[in-house]
Protein backbone atom coordinates (compact mmCIF):
# COMPACT_ATOMS: atom_id res chain seq x y z
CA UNK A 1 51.57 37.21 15.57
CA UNK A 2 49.84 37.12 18.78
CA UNK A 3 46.96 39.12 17.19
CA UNK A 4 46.41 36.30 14.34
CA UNK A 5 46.44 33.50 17.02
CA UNK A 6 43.70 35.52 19.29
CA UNK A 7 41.51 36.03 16.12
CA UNK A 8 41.96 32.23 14.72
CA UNK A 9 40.94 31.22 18.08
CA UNK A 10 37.81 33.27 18.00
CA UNK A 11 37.10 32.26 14.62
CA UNK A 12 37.70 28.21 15.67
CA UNK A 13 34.88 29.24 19.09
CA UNK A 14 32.28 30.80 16.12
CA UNK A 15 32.66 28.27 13.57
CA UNK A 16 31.95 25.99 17.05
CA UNK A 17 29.36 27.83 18.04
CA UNK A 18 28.07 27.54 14.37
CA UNK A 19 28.41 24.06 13.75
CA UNK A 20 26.61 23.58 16.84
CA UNK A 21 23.75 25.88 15.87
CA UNK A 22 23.35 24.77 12.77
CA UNK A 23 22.97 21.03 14.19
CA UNK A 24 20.66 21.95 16.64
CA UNK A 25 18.34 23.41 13.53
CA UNK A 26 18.85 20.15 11.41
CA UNK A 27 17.29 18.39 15.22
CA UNK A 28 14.71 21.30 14.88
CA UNK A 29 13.80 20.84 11.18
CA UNK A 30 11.20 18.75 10.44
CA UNK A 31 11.80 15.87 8.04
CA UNK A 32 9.75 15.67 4.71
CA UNK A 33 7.17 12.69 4.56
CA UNK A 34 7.49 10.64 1.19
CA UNK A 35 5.00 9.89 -1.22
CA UNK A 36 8.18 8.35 -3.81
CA UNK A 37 6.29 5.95 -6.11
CA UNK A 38 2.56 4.37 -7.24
CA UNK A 39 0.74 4.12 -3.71
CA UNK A 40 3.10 6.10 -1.27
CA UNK A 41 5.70 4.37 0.28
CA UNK A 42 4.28 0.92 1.13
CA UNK A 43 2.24 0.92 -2.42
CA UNK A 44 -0.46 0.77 0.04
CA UNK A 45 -2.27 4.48 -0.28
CA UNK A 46 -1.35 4.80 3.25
CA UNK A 47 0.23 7.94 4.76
CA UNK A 48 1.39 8.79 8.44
CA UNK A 49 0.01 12.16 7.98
CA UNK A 50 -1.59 13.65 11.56
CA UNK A 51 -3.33 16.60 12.31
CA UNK A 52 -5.18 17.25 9.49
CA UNK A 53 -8.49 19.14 9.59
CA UNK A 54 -11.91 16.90 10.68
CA UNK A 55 -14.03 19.10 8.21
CA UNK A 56 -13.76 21.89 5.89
CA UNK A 57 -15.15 24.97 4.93
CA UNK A 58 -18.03 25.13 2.47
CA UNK A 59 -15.93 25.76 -0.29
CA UNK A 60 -13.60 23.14 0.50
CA UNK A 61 -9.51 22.72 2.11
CA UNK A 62 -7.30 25.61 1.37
CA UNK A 63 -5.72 26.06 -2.17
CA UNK A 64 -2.00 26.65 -2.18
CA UNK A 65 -1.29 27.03 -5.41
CA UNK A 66 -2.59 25.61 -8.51
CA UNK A 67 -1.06 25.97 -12.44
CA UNK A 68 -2.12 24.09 -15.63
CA UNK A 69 -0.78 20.81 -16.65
CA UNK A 70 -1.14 18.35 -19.86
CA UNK A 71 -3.21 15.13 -20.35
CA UNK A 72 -2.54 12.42 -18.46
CA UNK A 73 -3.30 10.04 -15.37
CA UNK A 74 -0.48 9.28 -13.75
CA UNK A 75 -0.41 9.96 -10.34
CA UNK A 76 1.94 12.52 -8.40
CA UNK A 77 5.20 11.57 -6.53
CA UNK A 78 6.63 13.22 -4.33
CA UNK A 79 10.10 13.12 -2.83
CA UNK A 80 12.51 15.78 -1.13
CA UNK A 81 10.06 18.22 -1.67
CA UNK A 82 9.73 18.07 -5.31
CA UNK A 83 6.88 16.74 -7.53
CA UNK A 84 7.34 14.25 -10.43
CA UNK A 85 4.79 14.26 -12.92
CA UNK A 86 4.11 12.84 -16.46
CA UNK A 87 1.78 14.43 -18.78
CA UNK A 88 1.26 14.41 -22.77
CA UNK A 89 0.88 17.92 -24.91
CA UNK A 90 -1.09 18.99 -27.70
CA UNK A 91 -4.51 18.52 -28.29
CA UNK A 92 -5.75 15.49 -26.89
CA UNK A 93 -8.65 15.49 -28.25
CA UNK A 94 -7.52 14.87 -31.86
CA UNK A 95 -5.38 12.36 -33.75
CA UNK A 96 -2.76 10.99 -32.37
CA UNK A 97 -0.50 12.57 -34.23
CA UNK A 98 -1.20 15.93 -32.20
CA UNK A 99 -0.13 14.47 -29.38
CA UNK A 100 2.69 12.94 -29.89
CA UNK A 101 5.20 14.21 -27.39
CA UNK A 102 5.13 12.59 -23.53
CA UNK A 103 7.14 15.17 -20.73
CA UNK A 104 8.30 14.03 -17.10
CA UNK A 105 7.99 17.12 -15.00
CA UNK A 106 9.88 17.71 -11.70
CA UNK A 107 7.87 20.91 -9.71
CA UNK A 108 8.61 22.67 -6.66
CA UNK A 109 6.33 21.19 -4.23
CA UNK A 110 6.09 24.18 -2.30
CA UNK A 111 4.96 26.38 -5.05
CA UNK A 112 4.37 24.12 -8.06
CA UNK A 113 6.59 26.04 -10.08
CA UNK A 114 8.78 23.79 -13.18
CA UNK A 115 12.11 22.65 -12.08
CA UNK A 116 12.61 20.81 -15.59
CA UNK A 117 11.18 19.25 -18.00
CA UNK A 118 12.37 16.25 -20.09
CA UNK A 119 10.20 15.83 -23.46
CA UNK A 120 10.81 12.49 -25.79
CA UNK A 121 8.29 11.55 -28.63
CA UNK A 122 5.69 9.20 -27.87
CA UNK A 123 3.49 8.62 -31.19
CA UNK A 124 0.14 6.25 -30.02
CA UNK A 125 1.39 2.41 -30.60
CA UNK A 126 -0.18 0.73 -33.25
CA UNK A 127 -3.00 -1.20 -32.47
CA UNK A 128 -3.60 0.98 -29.30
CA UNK A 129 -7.29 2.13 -28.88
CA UNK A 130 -7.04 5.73 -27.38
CA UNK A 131 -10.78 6.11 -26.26
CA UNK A 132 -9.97 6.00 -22.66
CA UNK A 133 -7.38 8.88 -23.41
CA UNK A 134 -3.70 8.64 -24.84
CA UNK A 135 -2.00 8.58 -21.45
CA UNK A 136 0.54 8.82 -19.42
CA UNK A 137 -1.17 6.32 -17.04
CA UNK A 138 1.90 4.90 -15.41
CA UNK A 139 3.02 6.76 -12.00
CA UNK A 140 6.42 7.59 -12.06
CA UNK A 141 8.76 5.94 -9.29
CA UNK A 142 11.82 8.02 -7.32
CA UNK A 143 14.58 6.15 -6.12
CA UNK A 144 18.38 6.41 -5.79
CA UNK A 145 18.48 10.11 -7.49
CA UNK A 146 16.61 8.85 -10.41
CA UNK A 147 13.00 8.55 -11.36
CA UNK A 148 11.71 6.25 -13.67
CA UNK A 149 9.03 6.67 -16.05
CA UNK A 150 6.82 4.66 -18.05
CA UNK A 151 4.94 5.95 -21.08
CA UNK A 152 1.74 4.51 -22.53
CA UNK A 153 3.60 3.45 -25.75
CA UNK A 154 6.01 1.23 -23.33
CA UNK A 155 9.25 4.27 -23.39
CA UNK A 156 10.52 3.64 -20.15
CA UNK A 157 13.73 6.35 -19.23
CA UNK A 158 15.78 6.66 -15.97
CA UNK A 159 16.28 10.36 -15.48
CA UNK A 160 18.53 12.11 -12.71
CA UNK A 161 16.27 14.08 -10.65
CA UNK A 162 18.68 17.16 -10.54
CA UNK A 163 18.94 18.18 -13.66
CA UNK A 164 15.85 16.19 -15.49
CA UNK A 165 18.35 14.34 -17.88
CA UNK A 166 18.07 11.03 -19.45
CA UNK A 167 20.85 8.42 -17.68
CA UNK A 168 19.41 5.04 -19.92
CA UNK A 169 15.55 4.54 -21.83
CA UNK A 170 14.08 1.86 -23.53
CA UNK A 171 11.53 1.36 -26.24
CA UNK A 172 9.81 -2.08 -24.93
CA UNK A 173 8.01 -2.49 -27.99
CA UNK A 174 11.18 -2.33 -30.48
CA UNK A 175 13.70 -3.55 -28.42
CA UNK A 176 12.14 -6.25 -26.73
CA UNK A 177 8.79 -7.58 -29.12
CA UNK A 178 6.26 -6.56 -26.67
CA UNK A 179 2.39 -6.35 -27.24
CA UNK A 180 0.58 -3.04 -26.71
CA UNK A 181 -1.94 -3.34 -24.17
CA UNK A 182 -5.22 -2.56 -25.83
CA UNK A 183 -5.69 0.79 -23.60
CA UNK A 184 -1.19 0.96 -23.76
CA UNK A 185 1.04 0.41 -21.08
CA UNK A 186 0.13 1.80 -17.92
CA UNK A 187 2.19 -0.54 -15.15
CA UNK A 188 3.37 1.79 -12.35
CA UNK A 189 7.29 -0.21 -12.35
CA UNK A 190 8.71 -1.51 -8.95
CA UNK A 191 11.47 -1.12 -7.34
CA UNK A 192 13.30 -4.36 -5.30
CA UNK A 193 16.63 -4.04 -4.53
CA UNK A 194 19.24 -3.00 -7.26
CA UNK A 195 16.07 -4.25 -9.58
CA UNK A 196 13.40 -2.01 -11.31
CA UNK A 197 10.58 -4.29 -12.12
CA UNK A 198 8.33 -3.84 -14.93
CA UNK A 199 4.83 -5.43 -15.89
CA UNK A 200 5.80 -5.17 -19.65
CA UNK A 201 3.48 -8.18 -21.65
CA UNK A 202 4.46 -10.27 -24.61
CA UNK A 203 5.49 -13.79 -25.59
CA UNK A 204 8.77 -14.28 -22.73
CA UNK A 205 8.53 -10.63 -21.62
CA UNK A 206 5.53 -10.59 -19.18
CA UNK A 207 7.90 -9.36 -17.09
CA UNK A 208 11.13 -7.62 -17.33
CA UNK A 209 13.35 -6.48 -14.60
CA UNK A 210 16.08 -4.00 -15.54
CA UNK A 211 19.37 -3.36 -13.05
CA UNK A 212 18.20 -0.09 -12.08
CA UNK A 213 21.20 1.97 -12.40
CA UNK A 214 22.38 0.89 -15.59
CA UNK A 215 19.32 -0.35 -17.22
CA UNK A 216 20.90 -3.68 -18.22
CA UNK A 217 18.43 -6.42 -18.01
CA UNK A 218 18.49 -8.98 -15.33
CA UNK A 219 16.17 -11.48 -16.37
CA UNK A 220 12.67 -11.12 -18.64
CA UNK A 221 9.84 -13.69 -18.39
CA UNK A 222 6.50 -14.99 -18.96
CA UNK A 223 3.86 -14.45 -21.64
CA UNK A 224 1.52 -12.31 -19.56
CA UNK A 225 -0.25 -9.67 -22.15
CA UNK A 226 -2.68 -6.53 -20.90
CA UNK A 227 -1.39 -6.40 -17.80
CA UNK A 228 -2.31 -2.73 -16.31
CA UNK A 229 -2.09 -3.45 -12.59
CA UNK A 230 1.32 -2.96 -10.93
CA UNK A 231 3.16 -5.35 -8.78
CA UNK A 232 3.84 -5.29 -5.12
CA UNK A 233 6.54 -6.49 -2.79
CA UNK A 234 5.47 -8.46 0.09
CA UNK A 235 7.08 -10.85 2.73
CA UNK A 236 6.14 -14.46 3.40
CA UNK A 237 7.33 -16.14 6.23
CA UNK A 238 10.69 -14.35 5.71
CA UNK A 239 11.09 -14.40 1.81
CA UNK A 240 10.16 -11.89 -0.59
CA UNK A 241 8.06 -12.28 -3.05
CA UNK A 242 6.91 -9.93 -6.15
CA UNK A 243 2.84 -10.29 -6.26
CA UNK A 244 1.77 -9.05 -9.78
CA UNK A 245 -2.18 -8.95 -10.94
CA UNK A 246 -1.66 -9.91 -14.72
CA UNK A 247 -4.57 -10.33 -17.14
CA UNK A 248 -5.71 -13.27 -16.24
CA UNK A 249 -4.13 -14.42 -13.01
CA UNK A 250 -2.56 -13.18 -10.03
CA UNK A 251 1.22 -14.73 -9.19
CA UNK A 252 3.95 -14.53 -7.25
CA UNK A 253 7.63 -14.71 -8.62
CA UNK A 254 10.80 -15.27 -6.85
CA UNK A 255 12.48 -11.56 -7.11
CA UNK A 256 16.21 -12.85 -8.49
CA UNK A 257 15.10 -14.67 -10.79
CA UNK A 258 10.90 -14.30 -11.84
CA UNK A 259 10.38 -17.39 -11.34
CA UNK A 260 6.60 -17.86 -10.70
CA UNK A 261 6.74 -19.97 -7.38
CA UNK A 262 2.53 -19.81 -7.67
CA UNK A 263 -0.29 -18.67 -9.20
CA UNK A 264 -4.05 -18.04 -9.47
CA UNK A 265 -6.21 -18.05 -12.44
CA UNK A 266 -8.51 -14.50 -11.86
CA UNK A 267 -9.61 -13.92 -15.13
CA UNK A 268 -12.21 -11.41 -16.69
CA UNK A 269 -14.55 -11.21 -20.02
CA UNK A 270 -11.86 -9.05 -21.54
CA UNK A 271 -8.87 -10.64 -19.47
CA UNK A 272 -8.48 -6.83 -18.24
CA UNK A 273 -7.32 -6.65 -14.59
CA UNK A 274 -6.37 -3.23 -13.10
CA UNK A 275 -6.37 -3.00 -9.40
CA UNK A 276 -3.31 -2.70 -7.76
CA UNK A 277 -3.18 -5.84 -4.81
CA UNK A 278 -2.97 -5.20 -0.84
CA UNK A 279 -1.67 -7.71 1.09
CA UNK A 280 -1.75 -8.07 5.06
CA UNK A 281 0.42 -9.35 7.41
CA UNK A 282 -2.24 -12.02 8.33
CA UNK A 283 -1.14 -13.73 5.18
CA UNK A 284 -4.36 -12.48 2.98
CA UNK A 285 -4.23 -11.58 -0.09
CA UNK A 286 -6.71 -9.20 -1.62
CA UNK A 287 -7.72 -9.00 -5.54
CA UNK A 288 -10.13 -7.39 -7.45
CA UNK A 289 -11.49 -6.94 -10.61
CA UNK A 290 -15.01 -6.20 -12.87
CA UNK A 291 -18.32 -7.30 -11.91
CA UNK A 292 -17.95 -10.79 -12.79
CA UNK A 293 -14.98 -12.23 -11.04
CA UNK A 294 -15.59 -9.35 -7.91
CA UNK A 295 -13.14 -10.19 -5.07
CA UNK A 296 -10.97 -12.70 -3.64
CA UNK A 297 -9.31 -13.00 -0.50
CA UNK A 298 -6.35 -15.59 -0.87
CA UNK A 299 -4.30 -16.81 2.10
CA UNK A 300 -0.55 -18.02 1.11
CA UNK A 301 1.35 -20.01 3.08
CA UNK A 302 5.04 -21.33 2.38
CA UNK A 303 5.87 -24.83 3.51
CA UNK A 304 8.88 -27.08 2.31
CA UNK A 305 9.63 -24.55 0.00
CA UNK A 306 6.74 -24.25 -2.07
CA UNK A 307 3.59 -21.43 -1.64
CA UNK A 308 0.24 -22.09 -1.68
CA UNK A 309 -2.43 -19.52 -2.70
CA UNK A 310 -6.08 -21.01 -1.00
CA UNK A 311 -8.95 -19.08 -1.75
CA UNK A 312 -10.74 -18.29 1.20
CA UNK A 313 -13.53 -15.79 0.35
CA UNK A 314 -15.42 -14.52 -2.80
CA UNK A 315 -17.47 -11.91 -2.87
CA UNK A 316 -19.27 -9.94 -5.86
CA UNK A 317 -20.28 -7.36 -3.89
CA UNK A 318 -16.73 -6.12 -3.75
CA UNK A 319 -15.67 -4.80 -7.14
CA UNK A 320 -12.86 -2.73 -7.56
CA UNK A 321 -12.56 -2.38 -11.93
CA UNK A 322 -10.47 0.81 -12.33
CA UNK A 323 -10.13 2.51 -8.98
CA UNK A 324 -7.46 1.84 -6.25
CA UNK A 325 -8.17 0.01 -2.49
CA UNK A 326 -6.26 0.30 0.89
CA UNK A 327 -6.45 -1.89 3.74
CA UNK A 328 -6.78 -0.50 7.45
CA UNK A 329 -6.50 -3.39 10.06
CA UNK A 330 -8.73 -5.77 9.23
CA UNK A 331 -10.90 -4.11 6.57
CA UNK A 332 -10.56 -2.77 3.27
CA UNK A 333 -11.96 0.32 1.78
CA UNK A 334 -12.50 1.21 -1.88
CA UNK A 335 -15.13 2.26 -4.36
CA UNK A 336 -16.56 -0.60 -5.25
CA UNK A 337 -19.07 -0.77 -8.90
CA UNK A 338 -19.05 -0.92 -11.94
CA UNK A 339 -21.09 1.61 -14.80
CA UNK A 340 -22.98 4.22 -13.19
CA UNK A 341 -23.42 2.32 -9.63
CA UNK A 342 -20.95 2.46 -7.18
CA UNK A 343 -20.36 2.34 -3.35
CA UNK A 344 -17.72 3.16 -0.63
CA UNK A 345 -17.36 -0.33 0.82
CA UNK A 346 -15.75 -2.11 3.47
CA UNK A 347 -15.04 -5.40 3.25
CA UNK A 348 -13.43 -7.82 6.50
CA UNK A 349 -10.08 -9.10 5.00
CA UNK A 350 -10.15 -12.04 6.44
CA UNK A 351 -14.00 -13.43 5.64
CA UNK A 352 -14.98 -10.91 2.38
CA UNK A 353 -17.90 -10.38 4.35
CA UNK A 354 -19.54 -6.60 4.40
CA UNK A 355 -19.19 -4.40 6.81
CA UNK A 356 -21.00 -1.04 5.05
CA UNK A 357 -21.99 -0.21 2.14
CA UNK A 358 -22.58 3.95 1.10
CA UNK A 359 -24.30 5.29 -1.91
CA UNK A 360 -23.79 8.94 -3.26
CA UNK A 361 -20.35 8.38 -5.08
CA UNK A 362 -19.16 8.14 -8.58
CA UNK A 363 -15.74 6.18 -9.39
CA UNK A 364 -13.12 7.38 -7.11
CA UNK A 365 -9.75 6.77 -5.84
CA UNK A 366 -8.87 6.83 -2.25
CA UNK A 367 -5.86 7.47 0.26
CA UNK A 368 -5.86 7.20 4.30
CA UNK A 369 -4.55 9.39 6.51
CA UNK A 370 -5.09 10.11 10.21
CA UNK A 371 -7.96 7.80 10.28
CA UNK A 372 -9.59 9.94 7.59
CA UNK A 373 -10.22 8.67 3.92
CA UNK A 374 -9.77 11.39 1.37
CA UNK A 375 -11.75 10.43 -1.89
CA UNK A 376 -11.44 11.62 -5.48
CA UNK A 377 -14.37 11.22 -7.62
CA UNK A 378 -13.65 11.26 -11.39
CA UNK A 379 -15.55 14.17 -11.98
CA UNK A 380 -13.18 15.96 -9.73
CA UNK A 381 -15.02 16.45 -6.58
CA UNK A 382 -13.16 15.73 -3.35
CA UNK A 383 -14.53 14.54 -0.26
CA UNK A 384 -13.60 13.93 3.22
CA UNK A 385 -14.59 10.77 5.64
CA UNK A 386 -14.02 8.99 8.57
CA UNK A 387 -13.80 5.27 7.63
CA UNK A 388 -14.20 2.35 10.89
CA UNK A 389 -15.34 -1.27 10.29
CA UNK A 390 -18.22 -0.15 12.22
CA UNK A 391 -19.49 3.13 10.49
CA UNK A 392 -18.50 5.47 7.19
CA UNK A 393 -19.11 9.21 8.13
CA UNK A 394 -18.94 11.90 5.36
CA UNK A 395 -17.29 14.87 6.75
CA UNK A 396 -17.25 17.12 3.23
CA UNK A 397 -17.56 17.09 -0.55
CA UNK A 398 -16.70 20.16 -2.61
CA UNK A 399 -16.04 20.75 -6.06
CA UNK A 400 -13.05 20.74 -6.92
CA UNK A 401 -11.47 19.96 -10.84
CA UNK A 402 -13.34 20.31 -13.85
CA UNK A 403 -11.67 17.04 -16.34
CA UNK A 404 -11.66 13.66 -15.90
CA UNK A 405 -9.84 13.00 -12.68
CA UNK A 406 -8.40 9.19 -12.15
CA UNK A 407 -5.37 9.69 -10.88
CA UNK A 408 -5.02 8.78 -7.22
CA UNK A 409 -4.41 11.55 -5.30
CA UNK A 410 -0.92 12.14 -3.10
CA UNK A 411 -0.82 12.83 0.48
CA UNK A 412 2.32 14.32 2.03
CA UNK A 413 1.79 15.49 5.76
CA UNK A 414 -0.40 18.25 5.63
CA UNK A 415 -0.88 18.90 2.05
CA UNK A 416 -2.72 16.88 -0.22
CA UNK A 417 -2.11 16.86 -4.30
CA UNK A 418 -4.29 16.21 -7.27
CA UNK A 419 -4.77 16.46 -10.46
CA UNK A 420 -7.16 16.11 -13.58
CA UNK A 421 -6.64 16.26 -17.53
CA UNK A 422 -5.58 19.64 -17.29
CA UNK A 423 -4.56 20.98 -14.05
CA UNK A 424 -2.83 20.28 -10.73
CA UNK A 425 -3.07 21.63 -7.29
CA UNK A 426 -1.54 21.52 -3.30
CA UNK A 427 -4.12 21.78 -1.20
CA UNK A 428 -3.75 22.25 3.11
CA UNK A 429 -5.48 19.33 4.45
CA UNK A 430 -4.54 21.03 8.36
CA UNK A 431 -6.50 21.85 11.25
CA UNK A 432 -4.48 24.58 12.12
CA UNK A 433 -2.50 22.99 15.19
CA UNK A 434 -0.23 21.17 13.30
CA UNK A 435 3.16 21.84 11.99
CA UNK A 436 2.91 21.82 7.96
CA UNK A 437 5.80 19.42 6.65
């Protein structure tokens, strides 16, 4: 007897001493960075990365690991060190009816191997024009243990992120009467709240926001139609707001109920707006679009209840078509042009005016990290810069992926993700002091 009481009070000191070791190590352990949806975790292309490497070697960062992956430009997520991917199989190239399946990947982050797959059919929609490619172009969004995913023929699923199985989908089209985009749906959705947001276009169904666990729909508005930019949440003066880009005008919609509480007509020869917006907490607004509408800077201000959206700057020399922007401080920097012309640009936020101008790039995509921008070029070359209102400095450009490359690329600490039309990579962005994360 008094031999079981001596060894249950050792065993009560080492499960002590192992609880206590074991917190200590959860202290220790560094926490992952998130990268969960469209943009990072602002939707602003911003990450708190630090330590990563001022310049690389001649034939570019580190490669981790690399492994083939379908068609498709949807960015990466990336969220409790797992990737979430969409891509479409068979030969792309070819009818649409070799194509027809979409998959939603989960990867290991840490070696890019397949957690699971979940594969639905996704025929072309009718009236789609697939010369641009036949998608995914929608990034897929992590929240809650689900991610949500929205196809280029307007299937949108909720999927547990354990085991990769559907919890609710819709078909937008048959269900709810929308209109194909002419390039298909490509809206990354939003999440606000218990509400998952989604740029869907069509007579009363501009918008539709689902209850994000069940998939039951809240409320569905508008008559917005090829609407490929993807909304933001922002705060004025202590209210949110959802700011969507739609085909031809920017708004802003009370987030209970979509109400449109203002609006501004930004409309293009084709009524094609991609961009996603970046707003600032100065109040400003920033849109873009093709060559002939360029940029806007729009400051909103609430009073008595009611917004109002005042343009304060224009500027043509400022055009973002396809490609992403972020905003540092007071500037913002994107590839700016339009055909075989284009610049990395900084623009002042609050006056549109110019604050450099660089040749020597093709379309590209940007993030910011650590006071470096990281640029992807759509014929896959990767490049390195420092980016200041005063000065842009290339640091390195390398070769890097061989297919047409538009998704933005995904930075998560040290380790930066990309992909093309037929691969996908981790590369170590470090400088060899940090801690990798």
């Amino acid at each position: 007897m008094a031999q079981r009481a001596i060894q249950c009070i050792r065993g009560r000191r080492l499960a002590g001493r192992t609880a206590f070791a074991l917190a200590l190590l959860a202290l220790a352990a560094p926490s992952f960075a998130q990268w969960p949806q469209w943009g990072g975790k602002n939707r602003d292309f911003i990450a708190d990365s630090k330590d990563l490497a001022t310049a690389w070697p001649e034939g570019g960062p580190k490669k981790i690991w690399s492994r083939p992956l379908g068609a498709g430009y949807s960015s990466i997520v990336f969220a409790d060190d797992r990737l979430y991917a969409m891509y479409r199989d068979g030969d792309v190239s070819g009818p649409a009816g070799d194509s027809n399946n979409e998959i939603v990947v989960a990867l290991d982050a840490q070696t890019g191997k397949t957690v699971w797959e979940n594969r639905y059919a996704a025929p072309l929609p009718e009236g789609m024009d697939p010369q641009f490619g036949k998608g995914p172009n929608s990034t897929p969004l992590v929240h809650g243990g689900r991610v949500y995913t929205f196809g280029i023929g307007g299937k949108l699923h909720s999927i547990d992120v354990k085991t990769g199985k559907t919890v609710w989908s819709h078909d937008v089209i048959v269900e709810f009467g929308a209109k194909t985009p002419e390039f298909g749906f490509s809206s990354s959705p939003l999440i606000y709240k218990n509400s998952l947001i989604v740029p869907v276009g069509g007579p009363g169904v501009g918008v539709i926001a689902f209850d994000a666990a069940s998939g039951a729909v809240q409320w569905k508005k508008h008559d917005f139609v090829n609407t490929y930019s993807s909304p933001i949440a922002i705060q004025l003066d202590g209210k949110d707001e959802i700011v969507l880009l739609a085909g031809s005008e920017v708004v802003g919609m009370e987030p209970a109920t979509g109400e449109i509480e203002w609006r501004y007509p930004f409309e293009t020869q084709y009524k094609t707006n991609i961009m996603t917006p970046l707003w600032g907490n100065d109040g400003i607004l920033f849109v873009s679009s093709a060559p002939e509408v360029g940029s806007r800077g729009l400051k909103l201000t609430r009073k008595d209840g009611k917004v109002n959206a005042e343009e304060i700057w224009t500027s043509k020399k400022m055009q973002v078509g396809q490609a992403n922007a972020t905003r540092v401080g007071d500037h913002i920097f994107a590839c700016s042009g339009e055909e075989a012309v284009f610049f990395m640009t900084a623009i002042e936020a609050a006056t549109g005016k110019i604050a450099w101008r660089e040749r020597g790039f093709g379309k590209a995509n940007v993030v910011y990290a650590d006071g470096k921008l990281i640029i992807l070029e759509e014929d896959g070359s990767l490049a390195l810069a420092t980016a200041t209102p005063e000065a842009f400095q290339l640091k390195s450009k390398v070769p890097l992926l061989k297919k047409s490359s538009w998704s933005t690329p995904t930075i998560v600490g040290q380790r930066l993700f990309v992909r093309d039309n037929e691969m996908v990579m981790a590369l170590d962005l470090g400088n060899g002091t940090g801690a990798q994360q």
